[in-house]
N, C-alpha and C. Protein backbone atom coordinates (compact mmCIF):
# COMPACT_ATOMS: atom_id res chain seq x y z
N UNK A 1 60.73 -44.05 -83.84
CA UNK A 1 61.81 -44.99 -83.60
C UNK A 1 62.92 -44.30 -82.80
N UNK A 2 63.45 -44.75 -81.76
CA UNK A 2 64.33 -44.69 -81.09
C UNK A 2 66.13 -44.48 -81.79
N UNK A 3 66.67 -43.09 -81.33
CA UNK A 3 67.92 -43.66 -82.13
C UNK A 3 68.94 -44.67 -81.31
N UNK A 4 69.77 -45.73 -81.95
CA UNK A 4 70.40 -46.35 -81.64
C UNK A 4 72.02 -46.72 -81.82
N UNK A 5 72.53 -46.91 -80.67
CA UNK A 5 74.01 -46.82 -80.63
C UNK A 5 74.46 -46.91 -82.06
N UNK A 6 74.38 -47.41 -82.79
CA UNK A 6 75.04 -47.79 -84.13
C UNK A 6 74.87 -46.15 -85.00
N UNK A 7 73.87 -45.95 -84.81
CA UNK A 7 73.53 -44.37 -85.19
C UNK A 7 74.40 -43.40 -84.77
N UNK A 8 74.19 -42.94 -83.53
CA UNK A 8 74.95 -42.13 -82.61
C UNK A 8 76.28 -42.37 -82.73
N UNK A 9 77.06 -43.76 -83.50
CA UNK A 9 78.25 -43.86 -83.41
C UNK A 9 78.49 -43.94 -84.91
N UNK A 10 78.48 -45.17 -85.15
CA UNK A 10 78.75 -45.21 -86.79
C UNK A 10 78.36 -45.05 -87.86
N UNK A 11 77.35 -44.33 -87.52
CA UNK A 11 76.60 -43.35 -88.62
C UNK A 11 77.32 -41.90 -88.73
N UNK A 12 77.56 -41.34 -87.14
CA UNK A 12 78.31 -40.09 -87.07
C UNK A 12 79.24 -40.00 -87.33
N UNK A 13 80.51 -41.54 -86.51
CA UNK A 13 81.64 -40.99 -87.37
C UNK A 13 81.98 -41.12 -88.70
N UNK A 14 81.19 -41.75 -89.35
CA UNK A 14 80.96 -42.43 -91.10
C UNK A 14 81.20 -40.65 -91.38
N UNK A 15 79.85 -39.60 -91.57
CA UNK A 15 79.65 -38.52 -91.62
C UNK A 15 80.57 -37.63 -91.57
N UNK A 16 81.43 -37.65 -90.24
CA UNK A 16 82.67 -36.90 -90.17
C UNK A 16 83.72 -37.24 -90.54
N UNK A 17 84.25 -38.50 -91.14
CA UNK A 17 85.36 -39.11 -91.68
C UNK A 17 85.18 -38.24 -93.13
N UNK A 18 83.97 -38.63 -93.51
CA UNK A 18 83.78 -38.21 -94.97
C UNK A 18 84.13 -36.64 -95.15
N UNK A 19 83.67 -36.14 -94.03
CA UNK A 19 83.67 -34.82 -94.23
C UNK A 19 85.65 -34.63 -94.18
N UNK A 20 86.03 -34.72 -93.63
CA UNK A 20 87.07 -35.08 -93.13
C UNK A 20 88.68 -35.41 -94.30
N UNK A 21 87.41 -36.24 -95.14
CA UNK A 21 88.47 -37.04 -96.57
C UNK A 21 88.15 -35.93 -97.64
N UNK A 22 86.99 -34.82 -97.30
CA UNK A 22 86.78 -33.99 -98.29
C UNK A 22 87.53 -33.17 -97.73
N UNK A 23 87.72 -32.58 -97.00
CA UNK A 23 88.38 -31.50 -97.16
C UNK A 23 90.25 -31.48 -96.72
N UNK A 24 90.20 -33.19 -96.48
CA UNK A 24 91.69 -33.33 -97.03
C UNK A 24 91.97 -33.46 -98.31
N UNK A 25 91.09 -33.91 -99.08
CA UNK A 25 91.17 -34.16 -100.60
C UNK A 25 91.27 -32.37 -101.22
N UNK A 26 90.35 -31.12 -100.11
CA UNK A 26 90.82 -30.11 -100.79
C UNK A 26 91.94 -29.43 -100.60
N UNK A 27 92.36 -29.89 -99.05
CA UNK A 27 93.88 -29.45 -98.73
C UNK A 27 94.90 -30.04 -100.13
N UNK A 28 94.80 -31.22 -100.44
CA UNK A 28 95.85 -31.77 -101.61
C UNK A 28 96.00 -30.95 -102.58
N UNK A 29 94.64 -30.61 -102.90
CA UNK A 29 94.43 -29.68 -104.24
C UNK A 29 95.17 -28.17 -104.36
N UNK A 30 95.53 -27.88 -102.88
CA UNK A 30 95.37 -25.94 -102.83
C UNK A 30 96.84 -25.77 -103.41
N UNK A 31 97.70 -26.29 -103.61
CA UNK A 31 98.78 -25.91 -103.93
C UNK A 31 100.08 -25.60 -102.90
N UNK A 32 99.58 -25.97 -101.67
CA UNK A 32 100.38 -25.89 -100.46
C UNK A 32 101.79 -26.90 -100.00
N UNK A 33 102.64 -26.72 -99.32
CA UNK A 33 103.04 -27.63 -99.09
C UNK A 33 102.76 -28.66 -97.82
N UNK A 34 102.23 -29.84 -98.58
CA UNK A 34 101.49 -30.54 -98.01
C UNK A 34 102.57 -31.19 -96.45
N UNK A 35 103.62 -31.62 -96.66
CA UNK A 35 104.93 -31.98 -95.53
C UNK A 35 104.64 -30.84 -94.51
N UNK A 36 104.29 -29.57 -95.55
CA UNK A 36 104.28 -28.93 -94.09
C UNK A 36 102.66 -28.55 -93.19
N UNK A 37 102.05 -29.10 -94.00
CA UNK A 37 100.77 -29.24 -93.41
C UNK A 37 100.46 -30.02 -92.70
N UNK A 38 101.18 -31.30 -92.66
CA UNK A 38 101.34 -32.64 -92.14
C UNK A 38 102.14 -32.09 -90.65
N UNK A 39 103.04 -31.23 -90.42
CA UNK A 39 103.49 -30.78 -89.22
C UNK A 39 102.98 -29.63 -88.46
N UNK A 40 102.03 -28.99 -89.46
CA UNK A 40 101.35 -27.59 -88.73
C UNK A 40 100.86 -27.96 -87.12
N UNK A 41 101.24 -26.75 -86.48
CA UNK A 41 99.93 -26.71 -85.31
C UNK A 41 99.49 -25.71 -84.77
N UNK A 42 98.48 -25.55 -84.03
CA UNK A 42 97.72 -24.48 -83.69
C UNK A 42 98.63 -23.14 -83.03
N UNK A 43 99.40 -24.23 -81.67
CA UNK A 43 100.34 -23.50 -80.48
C UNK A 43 101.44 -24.35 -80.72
N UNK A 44 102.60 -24.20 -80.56
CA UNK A 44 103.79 -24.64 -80.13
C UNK A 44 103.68 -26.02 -79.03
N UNK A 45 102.55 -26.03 -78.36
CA UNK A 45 102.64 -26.96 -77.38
C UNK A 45 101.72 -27.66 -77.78
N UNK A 46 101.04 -28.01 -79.04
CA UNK A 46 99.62 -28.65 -79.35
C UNK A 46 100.63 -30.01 -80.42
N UNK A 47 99.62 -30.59 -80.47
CA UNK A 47 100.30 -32.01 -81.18
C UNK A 47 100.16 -31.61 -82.83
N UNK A 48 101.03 -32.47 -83.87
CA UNK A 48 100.76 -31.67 -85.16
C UNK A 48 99.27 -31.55 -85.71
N UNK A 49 98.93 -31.32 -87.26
CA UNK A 49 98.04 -31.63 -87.81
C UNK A 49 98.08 -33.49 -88.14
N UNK A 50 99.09 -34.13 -88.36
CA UNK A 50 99.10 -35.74 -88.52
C UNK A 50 97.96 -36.21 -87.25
N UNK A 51 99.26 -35.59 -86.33
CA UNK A 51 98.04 -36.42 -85.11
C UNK A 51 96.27 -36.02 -84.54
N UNK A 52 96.23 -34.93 -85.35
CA UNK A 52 94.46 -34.81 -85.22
C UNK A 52 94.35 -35.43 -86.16
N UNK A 53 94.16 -35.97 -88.15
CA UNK A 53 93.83 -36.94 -88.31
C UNK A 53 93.87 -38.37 -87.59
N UNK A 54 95.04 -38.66 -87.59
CA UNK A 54 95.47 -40.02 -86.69
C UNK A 54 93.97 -39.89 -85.46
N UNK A 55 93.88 -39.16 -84.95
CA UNK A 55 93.05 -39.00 -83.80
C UNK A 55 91.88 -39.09 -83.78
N UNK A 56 91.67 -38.82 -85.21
CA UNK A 56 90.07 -38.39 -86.02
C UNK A 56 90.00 -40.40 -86.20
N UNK A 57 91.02 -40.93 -86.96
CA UNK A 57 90.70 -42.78 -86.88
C UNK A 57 91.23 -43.20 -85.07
N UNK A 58 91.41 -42.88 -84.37
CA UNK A 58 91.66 -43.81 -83.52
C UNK A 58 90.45 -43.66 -82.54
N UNK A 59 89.56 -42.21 -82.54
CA UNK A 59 88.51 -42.43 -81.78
C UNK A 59 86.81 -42.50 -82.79
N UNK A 60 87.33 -43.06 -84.12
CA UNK A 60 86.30 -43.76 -84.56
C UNK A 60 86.13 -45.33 -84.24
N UNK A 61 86.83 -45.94 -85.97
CA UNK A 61 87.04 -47.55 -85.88
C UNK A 61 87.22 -47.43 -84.70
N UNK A 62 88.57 -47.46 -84.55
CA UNK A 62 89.64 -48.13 -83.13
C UNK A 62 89.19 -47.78 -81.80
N UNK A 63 88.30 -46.91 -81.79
CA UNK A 63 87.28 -46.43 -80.65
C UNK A 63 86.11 -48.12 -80.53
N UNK A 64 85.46 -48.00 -81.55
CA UNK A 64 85.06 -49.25 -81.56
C UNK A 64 85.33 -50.82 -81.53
N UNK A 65 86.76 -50.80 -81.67
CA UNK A 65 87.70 -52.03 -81.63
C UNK A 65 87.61 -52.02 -80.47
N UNK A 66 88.09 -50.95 -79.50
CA UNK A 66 88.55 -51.08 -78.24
C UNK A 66 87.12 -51.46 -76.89
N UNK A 67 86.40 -50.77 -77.74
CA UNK A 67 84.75 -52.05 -76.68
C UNK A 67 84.94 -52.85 -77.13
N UNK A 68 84.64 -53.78 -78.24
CA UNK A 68 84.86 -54.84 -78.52
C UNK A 68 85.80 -55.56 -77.32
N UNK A 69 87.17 -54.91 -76.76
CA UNK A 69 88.08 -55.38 -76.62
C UNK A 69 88.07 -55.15 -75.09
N UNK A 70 87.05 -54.58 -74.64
CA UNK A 70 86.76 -53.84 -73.14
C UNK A 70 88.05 -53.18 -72.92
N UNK A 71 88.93 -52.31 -73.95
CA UNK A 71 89.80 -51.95 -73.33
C UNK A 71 90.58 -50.79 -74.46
N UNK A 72 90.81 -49.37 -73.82
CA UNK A 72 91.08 -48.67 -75.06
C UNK A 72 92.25 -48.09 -74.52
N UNK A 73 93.31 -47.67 -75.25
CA UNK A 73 94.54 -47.58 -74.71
C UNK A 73 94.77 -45.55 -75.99
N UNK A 74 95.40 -44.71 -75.44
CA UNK A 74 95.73 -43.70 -76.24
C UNK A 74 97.53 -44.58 -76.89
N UNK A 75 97.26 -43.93 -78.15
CA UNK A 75 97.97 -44.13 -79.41
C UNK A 75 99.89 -44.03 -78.66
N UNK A 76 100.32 -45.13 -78.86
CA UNK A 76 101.89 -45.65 -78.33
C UNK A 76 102.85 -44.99 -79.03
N UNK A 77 102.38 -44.51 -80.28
CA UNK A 77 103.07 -44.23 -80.78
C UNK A 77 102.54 -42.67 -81.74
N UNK A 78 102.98 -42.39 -82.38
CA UNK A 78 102.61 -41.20 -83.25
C UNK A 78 103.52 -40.85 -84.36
N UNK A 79 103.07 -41.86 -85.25
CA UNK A 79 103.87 -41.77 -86.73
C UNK A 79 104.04 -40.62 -87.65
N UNK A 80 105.25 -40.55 -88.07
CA UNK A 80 105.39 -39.18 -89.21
C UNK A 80 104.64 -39.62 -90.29
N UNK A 81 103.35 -40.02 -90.71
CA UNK A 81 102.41 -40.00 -91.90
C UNK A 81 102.74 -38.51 -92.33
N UNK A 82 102.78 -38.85 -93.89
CA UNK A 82 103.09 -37.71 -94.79
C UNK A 82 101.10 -37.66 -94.80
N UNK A 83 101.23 -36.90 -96.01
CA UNK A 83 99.57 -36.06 -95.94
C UNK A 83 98.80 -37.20 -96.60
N UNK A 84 99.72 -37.68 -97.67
CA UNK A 84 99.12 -39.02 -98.64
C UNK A 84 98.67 -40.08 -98.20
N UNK A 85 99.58 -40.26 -96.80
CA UNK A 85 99.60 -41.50 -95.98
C UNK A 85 97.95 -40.99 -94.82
N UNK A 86 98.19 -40.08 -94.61
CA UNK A 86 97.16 -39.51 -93.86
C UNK A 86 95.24 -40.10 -94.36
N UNK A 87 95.53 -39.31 -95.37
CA UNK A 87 94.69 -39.89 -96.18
C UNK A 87 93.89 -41.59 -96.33
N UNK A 88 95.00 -42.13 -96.52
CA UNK A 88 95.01 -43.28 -96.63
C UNK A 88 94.24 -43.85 -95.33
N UNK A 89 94.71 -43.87 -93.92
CA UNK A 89 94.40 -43.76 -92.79
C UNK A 89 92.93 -43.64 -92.91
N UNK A 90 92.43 -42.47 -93.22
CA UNK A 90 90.36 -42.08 -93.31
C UNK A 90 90.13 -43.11 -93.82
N UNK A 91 90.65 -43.12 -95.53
CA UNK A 91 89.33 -44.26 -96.74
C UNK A 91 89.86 -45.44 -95.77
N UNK A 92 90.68 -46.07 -94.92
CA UNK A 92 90.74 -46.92 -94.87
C UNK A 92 89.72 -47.11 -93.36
N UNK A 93 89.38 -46.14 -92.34
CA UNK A 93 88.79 -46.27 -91.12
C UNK A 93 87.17 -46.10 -91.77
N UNK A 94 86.94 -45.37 -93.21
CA UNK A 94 85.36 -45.27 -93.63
C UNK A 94 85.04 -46.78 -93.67
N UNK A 95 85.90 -47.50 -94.93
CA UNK A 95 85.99 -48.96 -94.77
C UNK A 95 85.59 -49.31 -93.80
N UNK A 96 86.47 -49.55 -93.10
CA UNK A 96 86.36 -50.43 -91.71
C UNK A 96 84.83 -50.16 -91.04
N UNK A 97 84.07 -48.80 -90.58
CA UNK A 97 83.26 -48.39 -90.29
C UNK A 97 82.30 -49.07 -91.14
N UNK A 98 82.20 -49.15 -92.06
CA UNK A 98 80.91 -49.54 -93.50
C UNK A 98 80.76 -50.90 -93.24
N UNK A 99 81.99 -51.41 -92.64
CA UNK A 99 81.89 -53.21 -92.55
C UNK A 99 81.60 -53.80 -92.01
N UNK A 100 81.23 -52.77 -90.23
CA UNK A 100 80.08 -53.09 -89.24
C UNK A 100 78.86 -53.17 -89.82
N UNK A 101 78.03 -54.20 -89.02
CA UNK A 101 76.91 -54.42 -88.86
C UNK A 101 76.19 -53.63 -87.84
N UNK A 102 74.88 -53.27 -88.08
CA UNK A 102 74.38 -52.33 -86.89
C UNK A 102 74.24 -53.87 -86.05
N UNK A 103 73.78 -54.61 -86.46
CA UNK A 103 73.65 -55.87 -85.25
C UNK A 103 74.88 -55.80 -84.09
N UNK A 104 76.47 -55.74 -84.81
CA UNK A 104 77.20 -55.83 -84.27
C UNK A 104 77.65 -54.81 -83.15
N UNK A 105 76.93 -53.65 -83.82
CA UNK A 105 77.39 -52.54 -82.82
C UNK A 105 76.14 -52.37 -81.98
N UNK A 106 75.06 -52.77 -81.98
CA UNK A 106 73.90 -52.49 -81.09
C UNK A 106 74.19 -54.05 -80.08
N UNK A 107 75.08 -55.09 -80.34
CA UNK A 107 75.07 -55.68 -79.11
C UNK A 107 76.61 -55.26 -77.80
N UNK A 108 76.74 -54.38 -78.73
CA UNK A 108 78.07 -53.70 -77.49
C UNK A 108 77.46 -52.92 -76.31
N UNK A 109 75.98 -52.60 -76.53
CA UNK A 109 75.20 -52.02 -75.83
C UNK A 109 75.69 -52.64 -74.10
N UNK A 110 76.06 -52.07 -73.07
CA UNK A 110 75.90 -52.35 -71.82
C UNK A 110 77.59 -52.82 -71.47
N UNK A 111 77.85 -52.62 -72.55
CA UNK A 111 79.52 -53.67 -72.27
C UNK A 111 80.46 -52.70 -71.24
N UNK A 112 81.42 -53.48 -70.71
CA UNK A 112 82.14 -52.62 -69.79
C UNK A 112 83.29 -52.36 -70.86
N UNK A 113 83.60 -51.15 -70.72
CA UNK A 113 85.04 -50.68 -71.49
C UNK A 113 86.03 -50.19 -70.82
N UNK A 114 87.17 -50.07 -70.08
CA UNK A 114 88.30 -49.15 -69.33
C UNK A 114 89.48 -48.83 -70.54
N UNK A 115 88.77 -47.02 -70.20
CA UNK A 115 90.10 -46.60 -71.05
C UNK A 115 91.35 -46.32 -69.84
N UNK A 116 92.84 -46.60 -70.41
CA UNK A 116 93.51 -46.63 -69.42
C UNK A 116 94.53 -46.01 -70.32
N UNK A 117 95.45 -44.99 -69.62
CA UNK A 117 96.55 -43.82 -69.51
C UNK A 117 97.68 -44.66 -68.73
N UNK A 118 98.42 -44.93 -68.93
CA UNK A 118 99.67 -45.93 -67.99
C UNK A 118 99.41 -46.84 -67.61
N UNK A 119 99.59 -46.92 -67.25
CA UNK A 119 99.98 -48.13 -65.71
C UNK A 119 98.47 -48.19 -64.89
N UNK A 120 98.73 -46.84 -64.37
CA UNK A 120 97.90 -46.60 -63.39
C UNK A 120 96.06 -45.81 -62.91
N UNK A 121 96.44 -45.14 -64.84
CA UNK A 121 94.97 -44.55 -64.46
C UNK A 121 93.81 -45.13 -65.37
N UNK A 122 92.97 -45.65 -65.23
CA UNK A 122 92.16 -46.13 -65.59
C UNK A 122 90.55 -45.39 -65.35
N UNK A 123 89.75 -45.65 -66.65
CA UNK A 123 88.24 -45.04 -65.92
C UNK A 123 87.22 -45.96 -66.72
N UNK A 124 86.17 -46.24 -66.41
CA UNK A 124 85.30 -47.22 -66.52
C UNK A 124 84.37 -46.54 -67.19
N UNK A 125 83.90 -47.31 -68.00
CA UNK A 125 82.48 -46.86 -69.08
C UNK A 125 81.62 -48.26 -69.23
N UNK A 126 81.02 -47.73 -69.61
CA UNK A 126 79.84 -48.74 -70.56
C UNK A 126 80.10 -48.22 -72.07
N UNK A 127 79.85 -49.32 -72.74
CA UNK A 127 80.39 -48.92 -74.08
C UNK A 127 79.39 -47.61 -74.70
N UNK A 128 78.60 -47.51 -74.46
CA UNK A 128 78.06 -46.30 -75.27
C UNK A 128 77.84 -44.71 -73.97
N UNK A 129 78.24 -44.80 -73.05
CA UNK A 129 79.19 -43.85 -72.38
C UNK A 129 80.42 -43.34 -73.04
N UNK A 130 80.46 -44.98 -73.18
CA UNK A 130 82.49 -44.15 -73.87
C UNK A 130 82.51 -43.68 -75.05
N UNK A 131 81.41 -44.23 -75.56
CA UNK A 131 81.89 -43.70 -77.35
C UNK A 131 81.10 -42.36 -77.36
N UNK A 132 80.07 -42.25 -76.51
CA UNK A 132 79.17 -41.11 -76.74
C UNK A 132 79.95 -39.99 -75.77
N UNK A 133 80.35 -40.01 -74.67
CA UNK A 133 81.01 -39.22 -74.12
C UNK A 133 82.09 -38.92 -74.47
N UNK A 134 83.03 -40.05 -74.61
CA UNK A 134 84.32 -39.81 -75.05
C UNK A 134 85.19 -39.47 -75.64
N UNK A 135 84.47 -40.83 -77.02
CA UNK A 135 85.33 -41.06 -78.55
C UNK A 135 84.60 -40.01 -79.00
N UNK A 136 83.03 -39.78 -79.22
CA UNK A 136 82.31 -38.88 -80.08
C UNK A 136 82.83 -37.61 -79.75
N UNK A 137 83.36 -36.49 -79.00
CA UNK A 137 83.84 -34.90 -78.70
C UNK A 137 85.27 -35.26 -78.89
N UNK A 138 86.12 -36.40 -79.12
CA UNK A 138 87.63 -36.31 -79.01
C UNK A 138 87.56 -36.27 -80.52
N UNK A 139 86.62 -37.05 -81.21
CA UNK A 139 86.54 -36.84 -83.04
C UNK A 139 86.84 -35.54 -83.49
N UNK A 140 85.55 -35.19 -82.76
CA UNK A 140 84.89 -33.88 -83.23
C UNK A 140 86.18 -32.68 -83.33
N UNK A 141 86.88 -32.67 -81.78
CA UNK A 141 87.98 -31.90 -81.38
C UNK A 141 89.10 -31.99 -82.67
N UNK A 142 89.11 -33.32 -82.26
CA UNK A 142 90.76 -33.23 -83.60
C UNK A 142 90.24 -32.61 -84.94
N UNK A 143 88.56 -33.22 -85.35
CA UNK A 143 88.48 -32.90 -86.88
C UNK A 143 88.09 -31.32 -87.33
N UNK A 144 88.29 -31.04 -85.75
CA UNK A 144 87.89 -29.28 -85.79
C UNK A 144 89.33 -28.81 -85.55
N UNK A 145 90.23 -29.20 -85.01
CA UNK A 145 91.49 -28.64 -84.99
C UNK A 145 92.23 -28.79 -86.43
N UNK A 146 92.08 -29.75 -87.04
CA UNK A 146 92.28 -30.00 -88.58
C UNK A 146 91.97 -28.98 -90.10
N UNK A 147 90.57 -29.58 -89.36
CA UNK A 147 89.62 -28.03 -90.41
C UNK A 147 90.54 -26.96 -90.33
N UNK A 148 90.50 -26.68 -89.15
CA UNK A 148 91.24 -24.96 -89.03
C UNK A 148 92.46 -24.99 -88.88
N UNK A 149 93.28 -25.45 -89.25
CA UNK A 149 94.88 -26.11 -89.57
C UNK A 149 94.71 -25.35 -91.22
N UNK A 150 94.14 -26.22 -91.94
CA UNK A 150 94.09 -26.11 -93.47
C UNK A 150 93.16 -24.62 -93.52
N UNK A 151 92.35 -24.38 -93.33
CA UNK A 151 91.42 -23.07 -92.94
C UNK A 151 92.15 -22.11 -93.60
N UNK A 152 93.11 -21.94 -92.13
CA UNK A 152 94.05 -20.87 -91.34
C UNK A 152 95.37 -20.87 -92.89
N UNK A 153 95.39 -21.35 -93.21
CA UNK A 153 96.54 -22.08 -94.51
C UNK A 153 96.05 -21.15 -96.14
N UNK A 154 94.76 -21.20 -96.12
CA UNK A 154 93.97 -20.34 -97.00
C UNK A 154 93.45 -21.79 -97.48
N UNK A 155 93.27 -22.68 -97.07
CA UNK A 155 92.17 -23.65 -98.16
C UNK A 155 90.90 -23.10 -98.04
N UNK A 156 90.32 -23.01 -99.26
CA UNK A 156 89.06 -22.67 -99.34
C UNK A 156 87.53 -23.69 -98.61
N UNK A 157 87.32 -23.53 -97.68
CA UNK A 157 86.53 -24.09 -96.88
C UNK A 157 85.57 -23.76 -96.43
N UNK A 158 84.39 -24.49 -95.99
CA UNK A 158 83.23 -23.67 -95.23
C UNK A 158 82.45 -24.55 -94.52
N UNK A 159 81.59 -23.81 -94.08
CA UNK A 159 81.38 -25.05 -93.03
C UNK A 159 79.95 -26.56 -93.67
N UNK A 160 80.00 -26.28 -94.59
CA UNK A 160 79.23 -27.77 -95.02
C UNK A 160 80.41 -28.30 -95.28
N UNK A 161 81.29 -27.75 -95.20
CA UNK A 161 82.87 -28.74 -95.85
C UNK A 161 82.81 -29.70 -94.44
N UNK A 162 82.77 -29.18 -93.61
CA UNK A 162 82.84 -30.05 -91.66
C UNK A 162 81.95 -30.71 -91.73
N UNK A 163 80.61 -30.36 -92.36
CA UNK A 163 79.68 -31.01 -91.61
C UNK A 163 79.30 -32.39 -92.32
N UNK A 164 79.70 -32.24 -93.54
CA UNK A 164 79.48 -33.50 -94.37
C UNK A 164 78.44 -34.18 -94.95
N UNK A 165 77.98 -35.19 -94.79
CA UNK A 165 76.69 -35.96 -95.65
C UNK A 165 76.30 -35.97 -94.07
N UNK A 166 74.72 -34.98 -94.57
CA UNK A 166 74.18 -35.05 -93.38
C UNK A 166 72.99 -36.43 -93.53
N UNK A 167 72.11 -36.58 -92.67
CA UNK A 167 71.34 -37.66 -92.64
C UNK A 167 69.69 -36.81 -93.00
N UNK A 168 69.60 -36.66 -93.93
CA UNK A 168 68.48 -36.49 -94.60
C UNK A 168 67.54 -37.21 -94.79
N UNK A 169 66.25 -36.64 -94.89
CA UNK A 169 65.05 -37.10 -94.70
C UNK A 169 64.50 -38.14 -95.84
N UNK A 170 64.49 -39.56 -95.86
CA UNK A 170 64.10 -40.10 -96.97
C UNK A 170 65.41 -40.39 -98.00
């Protein structure tokens, strides 16, 4: 059997959300201060830890809203979510993810999508271009800049903590 968009997309980011809510659920636990985990970042010039979660839901679901919508726009805004609120954000994009139908996401197959930056720059996909090229390594990026946010912090982590519920045989 052939794998299919719904796979490659909302099966994977299902996988990495989860992974994602686990090892924010172990950041809660470590005894840290979480406000300031919520502002950590890698470099001085990198966006906080909020906005790689935030980033981790906007190029899942909202990755998928936006074919739906032939049209994906980067985030207008970038809210001070505390860590709790953060949280909240995942169980609520696993949701959303669980509530697709593979029907629904295997007929986005061929669709035109333009993600667009201003005004002026725009670039053209087919919906499973965009999510496979795009949304799928921009996930990955934030939920790896995250990981190693909390990592780097001393949470106890490893790497089945990233990798999550894998798709096992049977």
């Amino acid at each position: 059997m052939a794998i299919s968009l719904y796979d490659v997309t909302v099966r994977s980011f299902l996988q990495t959300l989860g992974a994602v809510a686990g090892f924010l659920d172990k950041g809660a636990g470590a005894g840290l201060d979480l406000a300031e985990i919520a502002e950590a970042r890698v470099a001085p010039d990198m966006l906080p830890f909020r906005f790689q979660i935030q980033s981790v839901v906007h190029h899942s679901l909202e990755a998928i809203e936006g074919v739906k919508k032939g049209l994906f726009l980067p985030p207008s805004d970038i809210p001070a979510h505390s860590y709790g609120e953060l949280q909240g954000l995942v169980a609520g994009a696993i949701a959303g993810l669980k509530a697709l139908t593979r029907e629904e996401v295997e007929a986005l197959q061929g669709k035109e999508v333009i993600f667009q930056l201003g005004r002026d720059f725009k670039l053209p996909f087919t919906a499973e271009g965009f999510l496979t090229s795009f949304s799928l390594p921009n996930l990955h990026f934030h939920a790896t800049v995250a990981y190693g946010l909390l990592r780097a912090r001393g949470v106890k982590l490893g790497k089945r903590d990233y990798l999550g519920a894998m798709w096992l045989k049977g």
